[in-house]
PDB file of N, CA and C in Angstrom:
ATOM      1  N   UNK A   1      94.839 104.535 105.670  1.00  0.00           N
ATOM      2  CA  UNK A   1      94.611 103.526 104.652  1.00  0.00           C
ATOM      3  C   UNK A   1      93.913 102.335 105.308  1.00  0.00           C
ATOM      4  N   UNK A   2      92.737 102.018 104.684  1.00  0.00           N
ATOM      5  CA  UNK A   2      91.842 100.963 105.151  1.00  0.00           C
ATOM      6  C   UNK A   2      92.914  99.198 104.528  1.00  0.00           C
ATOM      7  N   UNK A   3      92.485  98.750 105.151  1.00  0.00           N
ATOM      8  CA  UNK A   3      93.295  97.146 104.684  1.00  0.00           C
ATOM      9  C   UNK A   3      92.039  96.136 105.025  1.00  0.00           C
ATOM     10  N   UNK A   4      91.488  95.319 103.873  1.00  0.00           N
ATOM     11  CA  UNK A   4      91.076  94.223 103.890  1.00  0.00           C
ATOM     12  C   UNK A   4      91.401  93.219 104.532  1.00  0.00           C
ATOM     13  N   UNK A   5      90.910  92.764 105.247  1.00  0.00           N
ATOM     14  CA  UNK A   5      91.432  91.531 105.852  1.00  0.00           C
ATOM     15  C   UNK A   5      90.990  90.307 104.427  1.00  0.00           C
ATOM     16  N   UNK A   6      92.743  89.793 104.357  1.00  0.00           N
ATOM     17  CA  UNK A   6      92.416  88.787 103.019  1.00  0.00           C
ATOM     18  C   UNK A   6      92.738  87.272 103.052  1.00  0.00           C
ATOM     19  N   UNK A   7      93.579  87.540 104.635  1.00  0.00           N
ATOM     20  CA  UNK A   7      94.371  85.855 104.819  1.00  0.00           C
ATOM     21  C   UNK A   7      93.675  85.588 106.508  1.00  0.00           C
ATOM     22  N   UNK A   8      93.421  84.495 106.382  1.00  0.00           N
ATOM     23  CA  UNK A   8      92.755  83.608 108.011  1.00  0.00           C
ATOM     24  C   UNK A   8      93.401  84.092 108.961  1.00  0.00           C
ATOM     25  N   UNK A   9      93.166  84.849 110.114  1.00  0.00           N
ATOM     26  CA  UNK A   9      93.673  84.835 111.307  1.00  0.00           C
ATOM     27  C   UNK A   9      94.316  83.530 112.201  1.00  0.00           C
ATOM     28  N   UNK A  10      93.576  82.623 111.538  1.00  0.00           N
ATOM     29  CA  UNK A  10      93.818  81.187 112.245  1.00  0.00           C
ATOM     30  C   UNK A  10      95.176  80.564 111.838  1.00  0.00           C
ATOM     31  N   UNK A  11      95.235  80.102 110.198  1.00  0.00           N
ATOM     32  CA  UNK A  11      95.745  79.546 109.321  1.00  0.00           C
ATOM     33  C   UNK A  11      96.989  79.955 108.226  1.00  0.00           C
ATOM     34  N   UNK A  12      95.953  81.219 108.436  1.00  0.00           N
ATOM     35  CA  UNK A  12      96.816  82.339 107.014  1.00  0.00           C
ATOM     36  C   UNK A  12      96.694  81.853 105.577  1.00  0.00           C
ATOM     37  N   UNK A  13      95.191  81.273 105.192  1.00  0.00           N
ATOM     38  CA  UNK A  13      94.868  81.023 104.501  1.00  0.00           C
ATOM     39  C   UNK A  13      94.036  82.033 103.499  1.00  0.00           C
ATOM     40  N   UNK A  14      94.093  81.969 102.325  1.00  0.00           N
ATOM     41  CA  UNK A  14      93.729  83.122 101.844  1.00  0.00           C
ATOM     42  C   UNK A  14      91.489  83.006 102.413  1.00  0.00           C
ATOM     43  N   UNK A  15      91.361  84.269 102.503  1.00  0.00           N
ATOM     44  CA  UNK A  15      89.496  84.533 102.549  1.00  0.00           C
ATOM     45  C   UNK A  15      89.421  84.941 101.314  1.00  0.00           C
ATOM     46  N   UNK A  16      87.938  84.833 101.081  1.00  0.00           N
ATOM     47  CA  UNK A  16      86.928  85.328 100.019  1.00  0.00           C
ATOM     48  C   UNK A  16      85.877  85.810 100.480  1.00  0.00           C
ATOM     49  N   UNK A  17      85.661  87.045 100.056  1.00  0.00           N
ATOM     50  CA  UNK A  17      84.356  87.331 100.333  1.00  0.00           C
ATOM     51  C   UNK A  17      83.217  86.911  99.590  1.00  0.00           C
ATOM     52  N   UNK A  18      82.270  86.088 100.329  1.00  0.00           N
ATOM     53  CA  UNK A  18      81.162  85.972  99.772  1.00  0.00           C
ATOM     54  C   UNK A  18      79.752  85.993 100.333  1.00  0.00           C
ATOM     55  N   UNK A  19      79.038  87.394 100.437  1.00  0.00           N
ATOM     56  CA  UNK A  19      77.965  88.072 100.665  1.00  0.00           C
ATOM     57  C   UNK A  19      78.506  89.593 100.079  1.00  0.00           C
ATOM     58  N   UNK A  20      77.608  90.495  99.410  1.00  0.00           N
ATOM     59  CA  UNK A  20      77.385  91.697  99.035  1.00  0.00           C
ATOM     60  C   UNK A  20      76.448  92.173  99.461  1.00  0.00           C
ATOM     61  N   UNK A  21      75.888  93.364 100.318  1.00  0.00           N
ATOM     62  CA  UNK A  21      74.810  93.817 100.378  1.00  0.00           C
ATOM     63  C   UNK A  21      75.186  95.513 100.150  1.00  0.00           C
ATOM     64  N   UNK A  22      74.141  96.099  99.680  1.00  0.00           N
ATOM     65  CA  UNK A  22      73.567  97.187  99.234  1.00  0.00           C
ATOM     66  C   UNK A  22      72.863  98.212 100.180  1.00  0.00           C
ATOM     67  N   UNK A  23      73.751  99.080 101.234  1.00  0.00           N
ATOM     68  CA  UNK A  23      73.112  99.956 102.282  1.00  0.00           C
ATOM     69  C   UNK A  23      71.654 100.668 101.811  1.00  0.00           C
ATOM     70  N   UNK A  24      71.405 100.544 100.580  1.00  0.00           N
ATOM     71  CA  UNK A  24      70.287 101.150 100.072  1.00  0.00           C
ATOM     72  C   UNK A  24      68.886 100.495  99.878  1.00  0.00           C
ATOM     73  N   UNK A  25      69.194  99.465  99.419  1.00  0.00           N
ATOM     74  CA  UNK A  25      67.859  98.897  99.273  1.00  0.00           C
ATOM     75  C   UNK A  25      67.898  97.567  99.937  1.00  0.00           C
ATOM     76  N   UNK A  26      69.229  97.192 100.002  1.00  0.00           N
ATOM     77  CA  UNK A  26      69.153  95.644 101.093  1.00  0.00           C
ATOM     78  C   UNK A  26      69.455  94.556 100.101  1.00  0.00           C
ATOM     79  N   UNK A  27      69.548  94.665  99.216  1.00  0.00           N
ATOM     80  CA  UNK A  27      69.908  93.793  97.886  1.00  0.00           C
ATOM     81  C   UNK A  27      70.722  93.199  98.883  1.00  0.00           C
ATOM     82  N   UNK A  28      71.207  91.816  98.783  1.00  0.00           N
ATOM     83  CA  UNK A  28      72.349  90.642  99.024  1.00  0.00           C
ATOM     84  C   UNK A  28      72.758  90.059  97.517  1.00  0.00           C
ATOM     85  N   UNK A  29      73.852  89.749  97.537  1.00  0.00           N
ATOM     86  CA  UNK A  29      74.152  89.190  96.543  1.00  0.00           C
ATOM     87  C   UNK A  29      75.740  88.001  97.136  1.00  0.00           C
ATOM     88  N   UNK A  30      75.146  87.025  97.231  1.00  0.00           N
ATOM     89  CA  UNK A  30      76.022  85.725  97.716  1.00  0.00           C
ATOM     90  C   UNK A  30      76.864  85.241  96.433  1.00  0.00           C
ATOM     91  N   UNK A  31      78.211  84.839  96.534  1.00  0.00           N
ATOM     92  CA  UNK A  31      78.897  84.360  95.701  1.00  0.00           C
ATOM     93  C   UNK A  31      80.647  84.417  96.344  1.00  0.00           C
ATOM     94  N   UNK A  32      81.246  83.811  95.363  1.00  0.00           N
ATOM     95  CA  UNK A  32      82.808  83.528  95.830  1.00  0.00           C
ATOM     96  C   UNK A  32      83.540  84.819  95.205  1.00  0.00           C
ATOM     97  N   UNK A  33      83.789  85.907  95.461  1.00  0.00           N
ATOM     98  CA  UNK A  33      84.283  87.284  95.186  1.00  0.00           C
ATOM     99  C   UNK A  33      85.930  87.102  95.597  1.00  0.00           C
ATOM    100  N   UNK A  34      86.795  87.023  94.362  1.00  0.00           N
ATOM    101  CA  UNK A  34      88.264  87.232  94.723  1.00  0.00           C
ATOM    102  C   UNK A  34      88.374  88.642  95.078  1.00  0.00           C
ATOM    103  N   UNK A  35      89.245  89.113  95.775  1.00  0.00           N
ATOM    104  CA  UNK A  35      90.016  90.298  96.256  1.00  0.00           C
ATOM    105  C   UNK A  35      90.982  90.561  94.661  1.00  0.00           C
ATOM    106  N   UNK A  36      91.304  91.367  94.199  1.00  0.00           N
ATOM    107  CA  UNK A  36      92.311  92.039  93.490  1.00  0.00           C
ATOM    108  C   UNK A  36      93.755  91.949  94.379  1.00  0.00           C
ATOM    109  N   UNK A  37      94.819  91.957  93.447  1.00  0.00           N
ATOM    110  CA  UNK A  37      96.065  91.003  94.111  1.00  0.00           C
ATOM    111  C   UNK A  37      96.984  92.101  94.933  1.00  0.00           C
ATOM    112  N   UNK A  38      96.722  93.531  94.721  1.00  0.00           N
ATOM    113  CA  UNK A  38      96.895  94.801  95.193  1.00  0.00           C
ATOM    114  C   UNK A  38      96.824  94.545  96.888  1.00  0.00           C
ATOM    115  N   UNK A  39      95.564  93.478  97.116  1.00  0.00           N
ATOM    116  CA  UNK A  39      94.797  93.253  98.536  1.00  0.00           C
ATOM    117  C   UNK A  39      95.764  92.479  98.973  1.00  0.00           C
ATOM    118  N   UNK A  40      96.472  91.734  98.748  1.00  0.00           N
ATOM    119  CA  UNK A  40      97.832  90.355  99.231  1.00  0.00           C
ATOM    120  C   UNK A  40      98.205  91.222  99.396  1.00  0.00           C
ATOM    121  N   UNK A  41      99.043  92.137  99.658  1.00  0.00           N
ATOM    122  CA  UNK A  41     100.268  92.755  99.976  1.00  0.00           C
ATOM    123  C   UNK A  41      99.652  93.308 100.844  1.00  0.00           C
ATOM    124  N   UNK A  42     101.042  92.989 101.733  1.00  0.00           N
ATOM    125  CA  UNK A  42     100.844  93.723 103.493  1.00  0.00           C
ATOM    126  C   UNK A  42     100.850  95.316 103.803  1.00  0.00           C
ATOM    127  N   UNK A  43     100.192  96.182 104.762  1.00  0.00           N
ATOM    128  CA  UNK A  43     100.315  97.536 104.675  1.00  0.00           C
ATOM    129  C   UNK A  43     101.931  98.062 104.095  1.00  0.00           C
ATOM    130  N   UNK A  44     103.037  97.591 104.990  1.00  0.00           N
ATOM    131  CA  UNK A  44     104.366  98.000 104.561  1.00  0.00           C
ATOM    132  C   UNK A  44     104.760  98.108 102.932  1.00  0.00           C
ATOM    133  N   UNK A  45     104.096  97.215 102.379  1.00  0.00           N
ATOM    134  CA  UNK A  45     104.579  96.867 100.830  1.00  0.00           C
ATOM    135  C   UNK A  45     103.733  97.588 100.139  1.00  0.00           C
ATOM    136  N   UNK A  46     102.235  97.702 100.419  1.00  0.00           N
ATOM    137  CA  UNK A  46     101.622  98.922 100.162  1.00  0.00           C
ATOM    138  C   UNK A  46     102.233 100.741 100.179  1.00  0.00           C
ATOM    139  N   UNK A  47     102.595 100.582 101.145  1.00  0.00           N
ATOM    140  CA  UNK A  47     103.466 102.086 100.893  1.00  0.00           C
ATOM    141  C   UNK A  47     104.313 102.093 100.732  1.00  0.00           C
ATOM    142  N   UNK A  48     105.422 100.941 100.457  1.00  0.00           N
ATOM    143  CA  UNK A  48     106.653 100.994  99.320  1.00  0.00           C
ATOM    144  C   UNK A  48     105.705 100.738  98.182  1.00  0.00           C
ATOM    145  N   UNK A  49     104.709 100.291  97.204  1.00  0.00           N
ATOM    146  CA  UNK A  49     104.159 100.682  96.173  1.00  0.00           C
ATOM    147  C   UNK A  49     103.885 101.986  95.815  1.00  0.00           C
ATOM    148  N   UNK A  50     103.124 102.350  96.815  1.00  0.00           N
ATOM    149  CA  UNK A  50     102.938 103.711  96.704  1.00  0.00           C
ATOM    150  C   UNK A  50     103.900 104.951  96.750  1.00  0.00           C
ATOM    151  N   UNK A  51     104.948 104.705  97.277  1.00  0.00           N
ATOM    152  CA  UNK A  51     106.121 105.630  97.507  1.00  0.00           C
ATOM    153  C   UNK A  51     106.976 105.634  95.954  1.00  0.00           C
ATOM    154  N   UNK A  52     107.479 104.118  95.384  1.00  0.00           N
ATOM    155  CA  UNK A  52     107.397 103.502  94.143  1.00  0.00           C
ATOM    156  C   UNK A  52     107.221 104.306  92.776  1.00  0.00           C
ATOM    157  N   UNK A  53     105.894 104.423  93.129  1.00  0.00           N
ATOM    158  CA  UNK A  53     104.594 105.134  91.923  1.00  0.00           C
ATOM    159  C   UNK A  53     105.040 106.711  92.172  1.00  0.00           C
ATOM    160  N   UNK A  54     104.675 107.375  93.080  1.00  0.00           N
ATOM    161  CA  UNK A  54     104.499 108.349  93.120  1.00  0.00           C
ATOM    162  C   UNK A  54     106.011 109.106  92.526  1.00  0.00           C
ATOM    163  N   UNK A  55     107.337 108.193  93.084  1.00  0.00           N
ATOM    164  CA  UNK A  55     108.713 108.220  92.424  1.00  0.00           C
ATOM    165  C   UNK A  55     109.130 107.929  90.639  1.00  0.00           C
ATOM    166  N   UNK A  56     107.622 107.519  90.439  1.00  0.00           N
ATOM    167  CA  UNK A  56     108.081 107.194  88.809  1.00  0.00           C
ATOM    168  C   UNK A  56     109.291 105.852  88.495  1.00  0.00           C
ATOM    169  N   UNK A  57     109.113 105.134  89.737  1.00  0.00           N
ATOM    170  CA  UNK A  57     109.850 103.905  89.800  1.00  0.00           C
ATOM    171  C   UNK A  57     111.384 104.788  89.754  1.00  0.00           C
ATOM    172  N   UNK A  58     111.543 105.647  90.091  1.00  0.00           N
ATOM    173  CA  UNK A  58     113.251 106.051  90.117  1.00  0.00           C
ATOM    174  C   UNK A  58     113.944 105.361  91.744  1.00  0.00           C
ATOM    175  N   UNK A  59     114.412 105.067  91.243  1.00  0.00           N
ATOM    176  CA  UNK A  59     115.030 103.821  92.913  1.00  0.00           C
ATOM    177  C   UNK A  59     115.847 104.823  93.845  1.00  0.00           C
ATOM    178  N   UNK A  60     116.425 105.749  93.094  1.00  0.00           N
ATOM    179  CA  UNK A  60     117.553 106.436  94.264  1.00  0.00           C
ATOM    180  C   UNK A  60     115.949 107.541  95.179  1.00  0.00           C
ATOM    181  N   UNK A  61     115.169 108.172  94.059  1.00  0.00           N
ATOM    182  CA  UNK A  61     114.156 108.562  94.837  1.00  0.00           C
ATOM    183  C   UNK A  61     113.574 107.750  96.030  1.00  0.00           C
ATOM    184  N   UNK A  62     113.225 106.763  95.964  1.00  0.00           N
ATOM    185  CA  UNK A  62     112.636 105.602  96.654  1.00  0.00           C
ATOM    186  C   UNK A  62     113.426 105.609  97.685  1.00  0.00           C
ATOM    187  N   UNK A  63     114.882 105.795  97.272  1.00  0.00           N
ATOM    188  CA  UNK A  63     115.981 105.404  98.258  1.00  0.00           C
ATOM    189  C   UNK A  63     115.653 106.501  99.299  1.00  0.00           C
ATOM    190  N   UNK A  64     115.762 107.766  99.515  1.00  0.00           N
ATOM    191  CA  UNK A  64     115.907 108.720 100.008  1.00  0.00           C
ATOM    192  C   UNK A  64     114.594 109.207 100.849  1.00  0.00           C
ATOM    193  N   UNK A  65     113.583 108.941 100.323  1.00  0.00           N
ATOM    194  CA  UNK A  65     112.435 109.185 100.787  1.00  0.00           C
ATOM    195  C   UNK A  65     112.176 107.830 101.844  1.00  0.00           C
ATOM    196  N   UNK A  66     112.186 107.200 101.683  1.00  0.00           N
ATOM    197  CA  UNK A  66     112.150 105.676 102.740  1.00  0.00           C
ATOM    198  C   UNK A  66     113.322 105.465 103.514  1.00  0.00           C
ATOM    199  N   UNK A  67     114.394 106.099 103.352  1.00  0.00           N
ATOM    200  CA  UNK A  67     115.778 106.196 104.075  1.00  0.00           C
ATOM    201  C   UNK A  67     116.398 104.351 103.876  1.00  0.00           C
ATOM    202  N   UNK A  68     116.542 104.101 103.199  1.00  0.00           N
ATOM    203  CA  UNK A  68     116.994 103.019 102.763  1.00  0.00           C
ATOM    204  C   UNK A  68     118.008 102.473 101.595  1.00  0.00           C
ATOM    205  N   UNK A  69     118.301 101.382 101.814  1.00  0.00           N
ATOM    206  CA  UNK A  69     119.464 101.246 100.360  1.00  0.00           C
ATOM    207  C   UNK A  69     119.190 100.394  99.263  1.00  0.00           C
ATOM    208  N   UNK A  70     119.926 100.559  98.253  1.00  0.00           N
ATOM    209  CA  UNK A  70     119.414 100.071  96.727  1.00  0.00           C
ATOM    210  C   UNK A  70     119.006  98.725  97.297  1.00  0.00           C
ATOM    211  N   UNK A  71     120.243  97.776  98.030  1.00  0.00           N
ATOM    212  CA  UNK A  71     119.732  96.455  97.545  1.00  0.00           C
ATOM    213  C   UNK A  71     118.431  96.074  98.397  1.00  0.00           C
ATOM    214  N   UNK A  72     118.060  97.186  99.778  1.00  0.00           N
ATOM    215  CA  UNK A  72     116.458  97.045 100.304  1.00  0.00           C
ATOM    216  C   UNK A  72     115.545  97.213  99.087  1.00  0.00           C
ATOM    217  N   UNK A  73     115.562  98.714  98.465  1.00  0.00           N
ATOM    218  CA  UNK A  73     114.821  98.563  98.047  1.00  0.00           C
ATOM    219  C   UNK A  73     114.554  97.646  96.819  1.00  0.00           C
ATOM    220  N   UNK A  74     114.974  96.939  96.137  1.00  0.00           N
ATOM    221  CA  UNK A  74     115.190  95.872  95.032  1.00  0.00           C
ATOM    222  C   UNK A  74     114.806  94.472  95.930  1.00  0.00           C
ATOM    223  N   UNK A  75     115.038  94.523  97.067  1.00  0.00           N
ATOM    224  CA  UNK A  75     114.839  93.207  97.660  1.00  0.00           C
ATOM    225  C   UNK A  75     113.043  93.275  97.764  1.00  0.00           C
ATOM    226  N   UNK A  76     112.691  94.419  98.517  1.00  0.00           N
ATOM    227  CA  UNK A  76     111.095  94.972  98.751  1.00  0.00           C
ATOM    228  C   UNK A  76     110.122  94.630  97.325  1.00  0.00           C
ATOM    229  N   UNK A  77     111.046  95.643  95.606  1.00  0.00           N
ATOM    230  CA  UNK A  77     110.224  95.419  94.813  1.00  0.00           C
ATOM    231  C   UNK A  77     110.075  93.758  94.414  1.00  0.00           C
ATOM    232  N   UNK A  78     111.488  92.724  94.773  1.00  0.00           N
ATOM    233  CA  UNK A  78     110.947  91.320  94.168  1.00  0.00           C
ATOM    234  C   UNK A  78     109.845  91.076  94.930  1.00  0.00           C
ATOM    235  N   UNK A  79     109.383  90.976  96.070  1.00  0.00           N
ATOM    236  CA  UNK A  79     108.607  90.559  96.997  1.00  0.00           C
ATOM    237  C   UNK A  79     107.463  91.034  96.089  1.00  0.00           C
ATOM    238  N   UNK A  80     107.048  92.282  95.930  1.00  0.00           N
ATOM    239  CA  UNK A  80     105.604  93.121  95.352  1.00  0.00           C
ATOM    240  C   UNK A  80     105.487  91.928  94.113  1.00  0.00           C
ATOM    241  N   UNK A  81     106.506  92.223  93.379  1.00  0.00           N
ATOM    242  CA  UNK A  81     106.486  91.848  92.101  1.00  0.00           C
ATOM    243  C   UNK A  81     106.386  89.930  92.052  1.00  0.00           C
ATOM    244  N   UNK A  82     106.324  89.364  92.845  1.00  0.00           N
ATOM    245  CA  UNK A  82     106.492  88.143  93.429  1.00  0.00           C
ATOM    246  C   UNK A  82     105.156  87.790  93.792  1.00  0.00           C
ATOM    247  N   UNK A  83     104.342  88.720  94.884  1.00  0.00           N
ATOM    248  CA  UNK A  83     103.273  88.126  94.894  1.00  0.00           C
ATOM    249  C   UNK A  83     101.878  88.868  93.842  1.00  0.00           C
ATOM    250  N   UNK A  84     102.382  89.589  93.706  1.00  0.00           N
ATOM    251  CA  UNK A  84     101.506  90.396  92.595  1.00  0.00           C
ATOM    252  C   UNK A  84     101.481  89.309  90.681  1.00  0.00           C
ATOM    253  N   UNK A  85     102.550  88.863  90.886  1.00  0.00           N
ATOM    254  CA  UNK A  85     102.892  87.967  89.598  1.00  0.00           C
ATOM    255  C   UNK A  85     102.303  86.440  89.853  1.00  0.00           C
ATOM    256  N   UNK A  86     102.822  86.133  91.017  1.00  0.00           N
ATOM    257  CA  UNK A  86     102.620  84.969  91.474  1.00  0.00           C
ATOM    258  C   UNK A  86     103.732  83.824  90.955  1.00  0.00           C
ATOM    259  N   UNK A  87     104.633  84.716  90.163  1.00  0.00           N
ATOM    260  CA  UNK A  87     105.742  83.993  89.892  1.00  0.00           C
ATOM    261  C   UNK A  87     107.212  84.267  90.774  1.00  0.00           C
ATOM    262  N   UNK A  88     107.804  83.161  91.274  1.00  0.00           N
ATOM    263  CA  UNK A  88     109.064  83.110  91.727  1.00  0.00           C
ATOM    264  C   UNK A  88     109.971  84.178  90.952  1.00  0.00           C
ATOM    265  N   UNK A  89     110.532  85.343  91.710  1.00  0.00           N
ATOM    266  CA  UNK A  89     111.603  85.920  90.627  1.00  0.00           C
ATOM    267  C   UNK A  89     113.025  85.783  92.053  1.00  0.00           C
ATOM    268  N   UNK A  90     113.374  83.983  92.013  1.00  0.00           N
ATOM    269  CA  UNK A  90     114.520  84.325  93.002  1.00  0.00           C
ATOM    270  C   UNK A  90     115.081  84.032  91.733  1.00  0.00           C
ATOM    271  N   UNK A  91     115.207  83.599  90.603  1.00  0.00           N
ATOM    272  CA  UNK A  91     116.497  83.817  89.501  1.00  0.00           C
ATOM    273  C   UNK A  91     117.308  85.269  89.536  1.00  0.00           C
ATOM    274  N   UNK A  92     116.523  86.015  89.550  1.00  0.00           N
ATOM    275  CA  UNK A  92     117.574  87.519  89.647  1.00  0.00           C
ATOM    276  C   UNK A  92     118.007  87.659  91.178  1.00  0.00           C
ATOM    277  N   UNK A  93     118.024  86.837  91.993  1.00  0.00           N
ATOM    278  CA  UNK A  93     118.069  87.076  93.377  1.00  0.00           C
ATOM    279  C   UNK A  93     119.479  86.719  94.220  1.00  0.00           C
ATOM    280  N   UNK A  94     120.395  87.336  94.861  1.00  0.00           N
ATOM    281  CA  UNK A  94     121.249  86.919  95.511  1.00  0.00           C
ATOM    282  C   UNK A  94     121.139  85.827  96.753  1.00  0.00           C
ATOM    283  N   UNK A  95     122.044  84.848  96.117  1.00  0.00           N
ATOM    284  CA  UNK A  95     121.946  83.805  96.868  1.00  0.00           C
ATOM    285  C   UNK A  95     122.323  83.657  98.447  1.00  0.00           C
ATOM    286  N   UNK A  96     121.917  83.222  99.477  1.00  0.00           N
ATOM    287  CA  UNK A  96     121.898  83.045 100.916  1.00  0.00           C
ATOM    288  C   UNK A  96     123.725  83.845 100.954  1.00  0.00           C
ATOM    289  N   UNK A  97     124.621  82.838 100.461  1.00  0.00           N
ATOM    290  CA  UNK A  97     125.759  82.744 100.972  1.00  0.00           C
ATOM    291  C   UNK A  97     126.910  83.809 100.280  1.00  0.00           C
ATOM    292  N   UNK A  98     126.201  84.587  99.072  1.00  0.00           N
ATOM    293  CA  UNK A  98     126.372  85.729  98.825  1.00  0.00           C
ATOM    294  C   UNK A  98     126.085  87.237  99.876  1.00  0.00           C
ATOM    295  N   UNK A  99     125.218  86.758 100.114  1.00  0.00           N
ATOM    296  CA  UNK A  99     124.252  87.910 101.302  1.00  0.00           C
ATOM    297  C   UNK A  99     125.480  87.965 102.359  1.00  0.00           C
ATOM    298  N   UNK A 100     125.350  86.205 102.812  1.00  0.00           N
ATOM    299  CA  UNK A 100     126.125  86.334 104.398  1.00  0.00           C
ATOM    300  C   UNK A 100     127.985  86.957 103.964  1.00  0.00           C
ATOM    301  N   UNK A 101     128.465  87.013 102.693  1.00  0.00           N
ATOM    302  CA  UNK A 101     129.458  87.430 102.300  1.00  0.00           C
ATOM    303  C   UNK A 101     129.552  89.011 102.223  1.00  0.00           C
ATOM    304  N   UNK A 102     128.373  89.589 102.124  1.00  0.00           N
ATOM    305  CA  UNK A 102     128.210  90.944 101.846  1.00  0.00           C
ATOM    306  C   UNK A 102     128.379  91.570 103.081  1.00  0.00           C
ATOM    307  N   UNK A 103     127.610  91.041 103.831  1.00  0.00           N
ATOM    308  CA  UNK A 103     127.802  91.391 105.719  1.00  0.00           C
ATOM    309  C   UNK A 103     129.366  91.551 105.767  1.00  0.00           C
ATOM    310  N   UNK A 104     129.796  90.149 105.909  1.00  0.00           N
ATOM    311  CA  UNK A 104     130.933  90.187 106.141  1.00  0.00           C
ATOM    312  C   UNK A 104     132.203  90.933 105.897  1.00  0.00           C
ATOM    313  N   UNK A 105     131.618  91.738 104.473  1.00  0.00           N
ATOM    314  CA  UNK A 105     132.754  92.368 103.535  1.00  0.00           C
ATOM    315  C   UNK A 105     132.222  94.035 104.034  1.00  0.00           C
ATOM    316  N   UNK A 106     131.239  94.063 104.929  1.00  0.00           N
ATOM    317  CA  UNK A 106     130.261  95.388 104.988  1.00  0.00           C
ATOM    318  C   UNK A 106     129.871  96.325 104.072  1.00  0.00           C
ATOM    319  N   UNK A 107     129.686  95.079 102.831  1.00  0.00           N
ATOM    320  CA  UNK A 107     128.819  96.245 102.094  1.00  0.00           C
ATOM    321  C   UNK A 107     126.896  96.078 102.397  1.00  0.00           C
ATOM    322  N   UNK A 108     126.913  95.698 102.909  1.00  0.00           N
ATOM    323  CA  UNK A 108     125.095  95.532 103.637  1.00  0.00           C
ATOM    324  C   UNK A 108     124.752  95.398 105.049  1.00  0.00           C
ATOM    325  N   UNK A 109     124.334  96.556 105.466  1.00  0.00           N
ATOM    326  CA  UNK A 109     123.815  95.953 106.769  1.00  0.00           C
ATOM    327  C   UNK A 109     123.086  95.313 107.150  1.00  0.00           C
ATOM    328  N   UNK A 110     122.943  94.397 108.375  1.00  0.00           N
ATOM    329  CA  UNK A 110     122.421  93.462 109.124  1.00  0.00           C
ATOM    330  C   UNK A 110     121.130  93.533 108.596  1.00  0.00           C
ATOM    331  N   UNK A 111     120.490  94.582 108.478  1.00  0.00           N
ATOM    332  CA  UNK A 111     119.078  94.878 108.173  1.00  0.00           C
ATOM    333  C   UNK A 111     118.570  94.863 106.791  1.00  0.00           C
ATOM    334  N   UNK A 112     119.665  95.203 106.045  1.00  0.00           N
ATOM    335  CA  UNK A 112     119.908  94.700 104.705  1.00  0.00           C
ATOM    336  C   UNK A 112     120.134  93.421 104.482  1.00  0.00           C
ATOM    337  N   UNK A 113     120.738  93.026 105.137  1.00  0.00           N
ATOM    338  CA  UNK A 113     120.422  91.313 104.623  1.00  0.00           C
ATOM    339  C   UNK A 113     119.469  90.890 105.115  1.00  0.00           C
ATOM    340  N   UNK A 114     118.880  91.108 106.320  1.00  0.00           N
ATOM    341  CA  UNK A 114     117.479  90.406 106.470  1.00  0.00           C
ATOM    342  C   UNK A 114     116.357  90.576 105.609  1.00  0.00           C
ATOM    343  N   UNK A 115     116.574  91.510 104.966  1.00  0.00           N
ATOM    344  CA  UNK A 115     115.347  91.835 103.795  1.00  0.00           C
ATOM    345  C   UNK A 115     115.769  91.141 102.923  1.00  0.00           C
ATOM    346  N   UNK A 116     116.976  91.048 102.593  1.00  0.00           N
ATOM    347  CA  UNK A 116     117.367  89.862 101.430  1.00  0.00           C
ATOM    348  C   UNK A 116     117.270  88.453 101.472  1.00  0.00           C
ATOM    349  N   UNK A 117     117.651  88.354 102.954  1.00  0.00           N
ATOM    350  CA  UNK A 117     117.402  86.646 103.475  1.00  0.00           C
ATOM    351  C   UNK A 117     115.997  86.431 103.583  1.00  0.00           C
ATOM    352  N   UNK A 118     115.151  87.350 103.872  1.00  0.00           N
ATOM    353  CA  UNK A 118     113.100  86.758 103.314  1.00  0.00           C
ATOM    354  C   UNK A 118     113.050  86.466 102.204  1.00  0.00           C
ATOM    355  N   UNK A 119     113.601  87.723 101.161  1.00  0.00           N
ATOM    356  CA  UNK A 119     113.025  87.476  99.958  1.00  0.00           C
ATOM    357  C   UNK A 119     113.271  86.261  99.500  1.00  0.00           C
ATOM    358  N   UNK A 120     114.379  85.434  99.822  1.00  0.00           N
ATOM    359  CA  UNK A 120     114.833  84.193  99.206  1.00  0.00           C
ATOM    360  C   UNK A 120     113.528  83.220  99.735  1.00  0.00           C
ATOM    361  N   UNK A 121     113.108  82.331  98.863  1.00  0.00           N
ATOM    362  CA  UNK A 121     112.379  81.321  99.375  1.00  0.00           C
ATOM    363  C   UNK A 121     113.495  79.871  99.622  1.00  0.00           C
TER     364      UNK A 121
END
């Protein structure tokens, strides 16, 4: 899978492409060209989309094929669905001190909450 480079190496600011050319005749065509929002998402989240899709959005599928657990994968889709929307969805989101309670009670592992503790902004 090819990946666009879409955010600054420097900054991490989003790029735009702007030049087009045409291997055929040499045409250029200059302008401010957004990327499609598919392009924001990092390779990893790309193939939880794709794993996702191909599952028919069934989560325990998702689960099994990625070797992972419900609340990863639910933590993974807010993120997609987050920057693909561009809207905040921490309202449905477990709060910091819920998470660090879940550890504690071991219903999530360490690795499970770290996917939960990103998603939180």
């Amino acid at each position: 899978m090819i990946k666009i480079l879409t955010k600054c190496p420097v900054c991490e600011g989003n790029l735009k492409a702007v030049k087009l050319k045409c291997d055929t005749c040499g045409t250029v065509i200059e302008n401010n060209f957004d990327f499609p929002k598919l392009l924001q998402l990092s390779r990893e989240q790309l193939e939880f989309v794709t794993v996702f899709l191909k599952s028919r959005g069934n989560i325990k599928d998702v689960e099994k094929e990625l070797g992972i657990s419900y609340p990863t994968v639910r933590a993974k889709l807010d993120q997609v669905v987050e920057i693909l929307s561009g809207d905040s969805v921490a309202k449905g989101r477990t709060s910091r001190d819920e998470i660090l309670n879940k550890i504690e009670n071991g219903e999530i592992s360490p690795e499970e909450a770290v996917m939960l503790l990103n998603s939180i902004k």
